[in-house]
N, C-alpha and C. Protein backbone atom coordinates (compact mmCIF):
# COMPACT_ATOMS: atom_id res chain seq x y z
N UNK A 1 0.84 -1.19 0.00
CA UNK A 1 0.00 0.00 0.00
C UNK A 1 0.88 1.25 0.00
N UNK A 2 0.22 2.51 -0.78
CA UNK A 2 1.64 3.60 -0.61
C UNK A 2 -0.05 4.60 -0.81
N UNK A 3 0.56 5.64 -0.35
CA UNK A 3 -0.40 6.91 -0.17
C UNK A 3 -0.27 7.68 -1.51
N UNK A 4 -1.13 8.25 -2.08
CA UNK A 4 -1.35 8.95 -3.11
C UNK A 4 -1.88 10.72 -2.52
N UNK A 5 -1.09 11.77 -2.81
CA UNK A 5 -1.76 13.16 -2.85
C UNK A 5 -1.78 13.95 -4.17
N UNK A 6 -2.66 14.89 -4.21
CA UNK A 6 -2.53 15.70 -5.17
C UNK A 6 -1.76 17.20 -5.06
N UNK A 7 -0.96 17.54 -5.50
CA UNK A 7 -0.25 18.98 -5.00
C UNK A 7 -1.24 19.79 -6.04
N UNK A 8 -1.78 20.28 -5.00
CA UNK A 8 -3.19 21.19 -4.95
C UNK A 8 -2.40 22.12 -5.94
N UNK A 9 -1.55 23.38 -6.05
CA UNK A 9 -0.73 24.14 -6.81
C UNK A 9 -0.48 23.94 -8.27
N UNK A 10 -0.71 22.59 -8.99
CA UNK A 10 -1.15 22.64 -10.44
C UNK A 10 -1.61 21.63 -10.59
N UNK A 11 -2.62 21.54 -9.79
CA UNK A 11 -3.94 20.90 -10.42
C UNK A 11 -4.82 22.08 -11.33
N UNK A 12 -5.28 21.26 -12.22
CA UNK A 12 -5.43 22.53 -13.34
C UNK A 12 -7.28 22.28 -13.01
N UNK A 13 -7.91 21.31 -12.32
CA UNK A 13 -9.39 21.71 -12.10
C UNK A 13 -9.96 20.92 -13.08
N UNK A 14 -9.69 19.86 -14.12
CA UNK A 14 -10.11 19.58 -15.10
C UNK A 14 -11.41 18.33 -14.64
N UNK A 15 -11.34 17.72 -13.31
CA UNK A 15 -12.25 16.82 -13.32
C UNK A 15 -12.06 15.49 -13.45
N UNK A 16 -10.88 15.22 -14.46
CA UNK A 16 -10.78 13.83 -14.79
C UNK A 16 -10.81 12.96 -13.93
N UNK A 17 -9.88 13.12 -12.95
CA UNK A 17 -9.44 11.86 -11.81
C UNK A 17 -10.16 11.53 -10.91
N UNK A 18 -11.21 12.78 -10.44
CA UNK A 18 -12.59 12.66 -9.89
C UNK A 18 -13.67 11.58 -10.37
N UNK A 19 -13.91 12.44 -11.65
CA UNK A 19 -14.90 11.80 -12.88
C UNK A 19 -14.33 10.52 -13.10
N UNK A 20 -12.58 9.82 -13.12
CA UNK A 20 -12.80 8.34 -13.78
C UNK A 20 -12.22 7.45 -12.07
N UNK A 21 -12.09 8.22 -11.34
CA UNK A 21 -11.95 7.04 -9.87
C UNK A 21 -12.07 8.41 -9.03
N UNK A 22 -13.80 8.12 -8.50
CA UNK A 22 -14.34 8.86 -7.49
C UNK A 22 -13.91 8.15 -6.10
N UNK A 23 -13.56 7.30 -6.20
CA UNK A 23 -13.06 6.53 -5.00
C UNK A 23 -11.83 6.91 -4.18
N UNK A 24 -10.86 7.45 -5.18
CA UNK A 24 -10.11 8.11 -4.15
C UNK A 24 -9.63 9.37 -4.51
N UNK A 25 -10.47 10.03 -5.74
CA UNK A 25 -10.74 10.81 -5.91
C UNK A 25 -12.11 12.22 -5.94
N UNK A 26 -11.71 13.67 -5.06
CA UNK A 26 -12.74 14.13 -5.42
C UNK A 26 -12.29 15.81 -5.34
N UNK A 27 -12.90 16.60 -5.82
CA UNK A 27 -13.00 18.23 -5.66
C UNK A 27 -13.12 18.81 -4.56
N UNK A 28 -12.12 19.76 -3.80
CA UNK A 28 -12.77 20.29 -2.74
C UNK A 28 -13.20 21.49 -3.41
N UNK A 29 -13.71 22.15 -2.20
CA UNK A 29 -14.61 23.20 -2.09
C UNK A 29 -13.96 24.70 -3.16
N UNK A 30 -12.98 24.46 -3.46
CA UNK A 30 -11.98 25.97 -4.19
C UNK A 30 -11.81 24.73 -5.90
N UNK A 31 -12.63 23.42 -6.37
CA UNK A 31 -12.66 22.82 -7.10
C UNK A 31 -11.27 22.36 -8.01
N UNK A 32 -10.92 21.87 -6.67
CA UNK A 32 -9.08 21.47 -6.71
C UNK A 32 -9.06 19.94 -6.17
N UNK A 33 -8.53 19.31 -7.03
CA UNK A 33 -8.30 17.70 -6.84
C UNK A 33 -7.68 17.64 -5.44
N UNK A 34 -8.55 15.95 -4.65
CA UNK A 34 -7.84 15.81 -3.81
C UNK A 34 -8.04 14.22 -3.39
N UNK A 35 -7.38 13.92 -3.00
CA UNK A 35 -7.43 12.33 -2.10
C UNK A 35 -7.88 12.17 -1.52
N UNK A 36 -8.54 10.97 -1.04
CA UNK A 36 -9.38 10.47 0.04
C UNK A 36 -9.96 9.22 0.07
N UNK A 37 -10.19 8.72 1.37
CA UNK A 37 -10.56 7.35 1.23
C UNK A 37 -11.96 7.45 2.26
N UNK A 38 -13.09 7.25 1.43
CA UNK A 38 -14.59 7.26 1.82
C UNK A 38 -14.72 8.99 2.70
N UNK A 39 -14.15 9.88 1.91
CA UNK A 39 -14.52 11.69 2.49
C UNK A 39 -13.48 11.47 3.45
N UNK A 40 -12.60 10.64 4.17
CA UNK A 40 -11.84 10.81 4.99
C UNK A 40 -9.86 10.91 4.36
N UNK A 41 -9.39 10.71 5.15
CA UNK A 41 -7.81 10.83 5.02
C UNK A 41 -7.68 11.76 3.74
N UNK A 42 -7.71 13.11 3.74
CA UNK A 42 -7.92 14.24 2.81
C UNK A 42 -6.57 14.23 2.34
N UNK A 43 -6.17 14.12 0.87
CA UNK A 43 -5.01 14.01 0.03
C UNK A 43 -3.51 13.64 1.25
N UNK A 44 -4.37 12.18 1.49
CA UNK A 44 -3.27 11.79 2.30
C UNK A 44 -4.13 10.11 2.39
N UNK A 45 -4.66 9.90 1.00
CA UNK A 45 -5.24 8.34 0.98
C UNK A 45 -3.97 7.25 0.75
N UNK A 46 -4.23 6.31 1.38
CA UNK A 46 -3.71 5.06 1.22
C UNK A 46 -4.29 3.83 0.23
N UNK A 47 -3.69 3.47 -0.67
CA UNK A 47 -4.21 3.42 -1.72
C UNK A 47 -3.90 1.71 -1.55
N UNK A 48 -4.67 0.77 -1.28
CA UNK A 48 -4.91 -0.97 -1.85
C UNK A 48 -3.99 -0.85 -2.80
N UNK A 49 -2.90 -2.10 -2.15
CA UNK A 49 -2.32 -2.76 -3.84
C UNK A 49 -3.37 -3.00 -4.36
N UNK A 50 -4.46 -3.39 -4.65
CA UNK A 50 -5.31 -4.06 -6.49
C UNK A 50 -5.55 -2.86 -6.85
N UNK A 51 -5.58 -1.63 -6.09
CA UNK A 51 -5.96 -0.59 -7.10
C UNK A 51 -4.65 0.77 -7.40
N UNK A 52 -3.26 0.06 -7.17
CA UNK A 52 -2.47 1.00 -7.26
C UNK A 52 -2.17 1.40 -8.79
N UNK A 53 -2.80 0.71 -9.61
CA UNK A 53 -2.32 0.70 -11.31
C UNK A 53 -3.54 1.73 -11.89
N UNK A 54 -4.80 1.79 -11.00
CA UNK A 54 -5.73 2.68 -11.19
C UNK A 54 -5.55 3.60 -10.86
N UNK A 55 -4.79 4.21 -9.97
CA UNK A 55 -4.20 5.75 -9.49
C UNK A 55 -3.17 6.05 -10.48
N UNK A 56 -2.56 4.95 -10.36
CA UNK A 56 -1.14 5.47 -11.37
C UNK A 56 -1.86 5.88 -13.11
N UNK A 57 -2.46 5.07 -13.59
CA UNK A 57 -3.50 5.53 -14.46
C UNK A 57 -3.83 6.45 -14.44
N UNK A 58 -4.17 7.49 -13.60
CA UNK A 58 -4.70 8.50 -13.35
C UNK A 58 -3.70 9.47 -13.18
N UNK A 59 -2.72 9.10 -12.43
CA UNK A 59 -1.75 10.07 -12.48
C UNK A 59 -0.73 10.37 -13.79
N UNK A 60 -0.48 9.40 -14.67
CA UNK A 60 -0.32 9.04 -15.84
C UNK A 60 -0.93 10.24 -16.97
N UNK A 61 -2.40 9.99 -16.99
CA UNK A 61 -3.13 11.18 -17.69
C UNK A 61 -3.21 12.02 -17.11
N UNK A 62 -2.46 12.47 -15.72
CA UNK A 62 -3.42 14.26 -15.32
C UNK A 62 -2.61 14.92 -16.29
N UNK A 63 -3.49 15.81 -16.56
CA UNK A 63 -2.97 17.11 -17.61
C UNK A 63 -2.11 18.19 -16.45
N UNK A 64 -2.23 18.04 -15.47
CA UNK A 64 -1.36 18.90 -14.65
C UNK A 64 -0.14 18.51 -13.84
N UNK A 65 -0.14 17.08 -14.02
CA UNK A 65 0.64 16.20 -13.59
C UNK A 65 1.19 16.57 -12.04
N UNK A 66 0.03 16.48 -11.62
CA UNK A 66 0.14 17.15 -10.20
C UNK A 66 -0.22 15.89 -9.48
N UNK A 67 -0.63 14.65 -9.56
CA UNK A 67 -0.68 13.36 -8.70
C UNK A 67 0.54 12.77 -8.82
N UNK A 68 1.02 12.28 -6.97
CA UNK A 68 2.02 12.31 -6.92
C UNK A 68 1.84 10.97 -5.68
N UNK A 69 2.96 10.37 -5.77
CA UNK A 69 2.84 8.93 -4.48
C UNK A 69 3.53 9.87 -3.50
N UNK A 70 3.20 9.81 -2.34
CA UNK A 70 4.12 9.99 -1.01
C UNK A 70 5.58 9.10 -0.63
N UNK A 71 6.18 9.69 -0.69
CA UNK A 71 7.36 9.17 -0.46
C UNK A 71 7.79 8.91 0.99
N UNK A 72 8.19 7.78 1.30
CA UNK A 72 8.17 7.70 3.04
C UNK A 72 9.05 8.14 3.94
């Protein structure tokens, strides 16, 4: 398992990572990508190995390339 955040600072707002994995993705309130696991652990989710290829996917396409793994 490794934690996934978004560096809020160029996220460009586009929606995608929200729109294609609402699960550990969603918009806060200033409509800036962020992490989370069920509304909790706010861009500080811990992300299941079976779904680490689905974040990376995601981080892969952001157009702002602002999803980033936490480094320990």
């Amino acid at each position: 398992m490794r934690k996934a955040y978004v560096d809020k600072d160029n996220c460009t707002s586009c929606n995608q990572c929200a729109d294609n994995l609402p699960k550990y993705f969603m918009m806060d309130e200033d409509d800036v990508s962020q992490t989370h696991i069920a509304g909790e652990a706010i861009n500080d989710a811990m992300i299941p190995d079976e779904d680490e290829k689905k974040v990376q996917k995601e981080m892969d396409e952001c157009p702002g390339e602002c999803i980033h793994w936490k480094k320990h």
